[in-house]
Protein backbone atom coordinates (compact mmCIF):
# COMPACT_ATOMS: atom_id res chain seq x y z
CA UNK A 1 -8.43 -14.23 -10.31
CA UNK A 2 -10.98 -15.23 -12.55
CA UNK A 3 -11.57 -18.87 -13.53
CA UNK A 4 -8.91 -20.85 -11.11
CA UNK A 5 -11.09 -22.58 -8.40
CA UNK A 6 -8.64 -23.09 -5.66
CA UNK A 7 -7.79 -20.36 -3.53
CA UNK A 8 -4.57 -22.77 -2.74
CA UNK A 9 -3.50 -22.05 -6.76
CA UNK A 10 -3.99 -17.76 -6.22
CA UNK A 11 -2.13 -18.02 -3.47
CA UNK A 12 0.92 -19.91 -5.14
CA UNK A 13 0.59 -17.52 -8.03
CA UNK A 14 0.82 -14.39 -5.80
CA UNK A 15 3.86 -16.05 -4.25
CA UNK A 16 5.48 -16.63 -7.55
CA UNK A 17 4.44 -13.39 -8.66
CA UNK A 18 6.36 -12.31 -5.67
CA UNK A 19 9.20 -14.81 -6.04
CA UNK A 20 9.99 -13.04 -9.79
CA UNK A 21 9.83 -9.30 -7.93
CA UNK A 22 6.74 -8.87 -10.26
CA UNK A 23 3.83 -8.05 -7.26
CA UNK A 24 4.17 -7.24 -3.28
CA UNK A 25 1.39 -8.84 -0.75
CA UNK A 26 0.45 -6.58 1.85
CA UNK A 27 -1.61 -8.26 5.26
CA UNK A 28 -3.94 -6.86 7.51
CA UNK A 29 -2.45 -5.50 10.43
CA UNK A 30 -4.59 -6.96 14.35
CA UNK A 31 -3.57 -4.67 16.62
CA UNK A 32 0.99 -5.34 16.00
CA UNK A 33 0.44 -8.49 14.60
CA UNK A 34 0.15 -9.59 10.54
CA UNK A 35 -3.13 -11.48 9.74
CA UNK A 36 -2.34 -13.89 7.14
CA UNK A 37 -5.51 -16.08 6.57
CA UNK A 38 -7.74 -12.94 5.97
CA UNK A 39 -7.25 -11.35 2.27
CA UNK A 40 -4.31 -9.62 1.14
CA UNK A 41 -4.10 -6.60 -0.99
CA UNK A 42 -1.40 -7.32 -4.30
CA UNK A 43 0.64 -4.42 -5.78
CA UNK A 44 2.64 -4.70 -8.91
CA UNK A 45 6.07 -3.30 -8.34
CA UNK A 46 5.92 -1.92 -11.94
CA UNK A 47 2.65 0.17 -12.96
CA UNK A 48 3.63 -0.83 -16.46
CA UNK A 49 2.88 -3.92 -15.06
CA UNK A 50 -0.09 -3.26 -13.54
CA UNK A 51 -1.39 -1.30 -16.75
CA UNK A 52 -0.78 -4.83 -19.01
CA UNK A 53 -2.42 -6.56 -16.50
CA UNK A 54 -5.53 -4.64 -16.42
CA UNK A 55 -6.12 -4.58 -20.20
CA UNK A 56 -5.77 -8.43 -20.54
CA UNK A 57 -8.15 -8.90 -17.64
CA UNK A 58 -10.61 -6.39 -19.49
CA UNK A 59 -10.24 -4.13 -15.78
CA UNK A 60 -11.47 -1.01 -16.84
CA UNK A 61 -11.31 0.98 -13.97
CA UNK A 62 -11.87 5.12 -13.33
CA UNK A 63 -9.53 4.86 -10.43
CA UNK A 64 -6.86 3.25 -12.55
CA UNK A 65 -4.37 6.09 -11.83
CA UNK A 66 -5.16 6.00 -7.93
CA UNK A 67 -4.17 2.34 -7.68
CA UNK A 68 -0.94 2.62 -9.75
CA UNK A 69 0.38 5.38 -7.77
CA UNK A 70 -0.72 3.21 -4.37
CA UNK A 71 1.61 0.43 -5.78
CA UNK A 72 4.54 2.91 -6.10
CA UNK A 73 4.18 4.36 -2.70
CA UNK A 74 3.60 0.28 -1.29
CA UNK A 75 7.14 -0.22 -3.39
CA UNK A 76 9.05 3.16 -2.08
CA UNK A 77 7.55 1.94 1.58
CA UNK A 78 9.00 -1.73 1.17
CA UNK A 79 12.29 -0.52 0.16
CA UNK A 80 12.31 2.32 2.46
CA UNK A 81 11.77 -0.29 5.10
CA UNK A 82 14.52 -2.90 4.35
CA UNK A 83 16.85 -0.74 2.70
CA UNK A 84 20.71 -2.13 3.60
CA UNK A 85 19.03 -5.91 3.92
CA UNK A 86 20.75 -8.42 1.77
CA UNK A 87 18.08 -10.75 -0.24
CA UNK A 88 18.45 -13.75 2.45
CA UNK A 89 18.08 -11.62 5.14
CA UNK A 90 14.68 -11.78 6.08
CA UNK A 91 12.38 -8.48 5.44
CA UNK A 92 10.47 -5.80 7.12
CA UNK A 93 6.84 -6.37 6.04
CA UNK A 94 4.16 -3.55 5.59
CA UNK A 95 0.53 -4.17 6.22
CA UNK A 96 -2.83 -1.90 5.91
CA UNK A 97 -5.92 -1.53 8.40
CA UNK A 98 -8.96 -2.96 7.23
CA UNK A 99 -12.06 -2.15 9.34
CA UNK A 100 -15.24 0.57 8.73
CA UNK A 101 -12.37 2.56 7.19
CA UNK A 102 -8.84 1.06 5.93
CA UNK A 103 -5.59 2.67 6.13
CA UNK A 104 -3.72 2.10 3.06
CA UNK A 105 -0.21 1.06 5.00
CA UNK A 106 1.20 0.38 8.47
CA UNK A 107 4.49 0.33 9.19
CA UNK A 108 5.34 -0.18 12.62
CA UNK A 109 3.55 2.76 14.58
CA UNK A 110 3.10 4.86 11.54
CA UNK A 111 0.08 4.78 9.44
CA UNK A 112 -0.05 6.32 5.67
CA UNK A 113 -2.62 7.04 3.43
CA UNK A 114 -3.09 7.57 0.37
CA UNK A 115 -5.69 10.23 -1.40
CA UNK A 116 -4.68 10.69 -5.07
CA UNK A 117 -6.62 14.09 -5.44
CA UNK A 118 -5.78 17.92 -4.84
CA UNK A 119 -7.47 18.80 -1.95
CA UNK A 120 -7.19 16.27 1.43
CA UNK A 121 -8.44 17.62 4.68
CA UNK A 122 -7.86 15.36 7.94
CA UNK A 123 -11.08 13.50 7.87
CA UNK A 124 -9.57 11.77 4.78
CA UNK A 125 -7.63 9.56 7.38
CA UNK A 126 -9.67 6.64 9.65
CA UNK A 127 -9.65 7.12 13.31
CA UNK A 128 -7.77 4.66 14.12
CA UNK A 129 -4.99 4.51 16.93
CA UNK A 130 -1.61 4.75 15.03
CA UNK A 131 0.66 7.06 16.46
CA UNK A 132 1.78 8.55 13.37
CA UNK A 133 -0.38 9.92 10.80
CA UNK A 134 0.59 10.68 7.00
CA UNK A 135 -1.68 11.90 4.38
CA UNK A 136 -0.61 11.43 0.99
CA UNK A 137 -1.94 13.62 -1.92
CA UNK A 138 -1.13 15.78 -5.52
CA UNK A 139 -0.63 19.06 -4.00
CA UNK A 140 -1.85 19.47 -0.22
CA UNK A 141 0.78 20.44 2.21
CA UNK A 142 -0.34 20.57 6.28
CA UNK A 143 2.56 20.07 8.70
CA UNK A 144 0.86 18.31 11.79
CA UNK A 145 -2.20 19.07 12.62
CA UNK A 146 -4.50 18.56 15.73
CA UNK A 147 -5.04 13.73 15.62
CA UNK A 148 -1.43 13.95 14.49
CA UNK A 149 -1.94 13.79 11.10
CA UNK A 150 0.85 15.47 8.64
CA UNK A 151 -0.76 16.26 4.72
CA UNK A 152 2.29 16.15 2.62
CA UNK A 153 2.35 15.96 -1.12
CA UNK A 154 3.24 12.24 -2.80
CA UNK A 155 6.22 14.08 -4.48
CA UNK A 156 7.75 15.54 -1.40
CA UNK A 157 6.74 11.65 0.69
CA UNK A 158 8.62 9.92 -1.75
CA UNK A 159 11.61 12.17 -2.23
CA UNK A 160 12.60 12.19 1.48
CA UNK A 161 12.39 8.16 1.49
């Protein structure tokens, strides 16, 4: 965040952000274990959100569209995840892979990632040793292929949630 010196004061501010269901931190993912003193990755739960945000931060980004539909997949994914938990009961957290190549999120044993184009071919997703593999894109559809990797459309993902 630009101008606030502290990384103590971002990381209260991503918490309230949090707090107020405005944002969701995602961790790296070592091996099954959460990594919380390395950077996290912040989605807004509302891309409305995240489109206010960008224009008073002057973010003018070409990938704007990419990131906004990451943040709704990282919000179907949370709910998905802790769907008939109460709000004290504590939650299923998702995480990403960050290495030579990330994967977007991890839960558990499966691994998704997200390429917001048309065409998506396997190499799209990092080697790395999840047992279950899904692509996310506009309009490819692969059932599983040869690494275990299934190509599904976002639309079809996130209507079977």
């Amino acid at each position: 965040m630009q101008g606030i010196k502290s990384h103590v004061t971002v990381r209260e501010y991503l918490e309230a952000f949090e707090d107020l269901f405005m944002s969701k931190s995602v961790f790296p993912v070592s091996g099954k274990k959460y990594v919380f003193r390395k950077e996290r990755k912040v989605y807004f739960n509302d891309p409305f959100l995240y489109s206010l945000f960008a224009k008073k931060m002057n973010i003018v980004d070409r990938e704007r569209e990419s990131k906004a539909v990451e943040g709704i997949v990282c919000n179907h994914l949370y709910r998905f995840a802790n769907r008939g938990k109460t709000i004290s009961e504590p939650k299923t957290a998702i995480g990403f892979y960050s290495g030579k190549r990330e994967v977007d999120f991890v839960l558990g044993d499966v691994g998704v990632e997200v390429k917001w184009q048309n065409e998506v071919s396997k190499a799209n997703f990092p080697d790395v040793g999840l047992k279950n593999k899904i692509l996310l894109s506009k309009k490819t559809f692969e059932a599983e292929s040869r690494g275990g990797i299934s190509t599904l459309p976002l639309s079809i993902f996130l209507s079977a949630l």
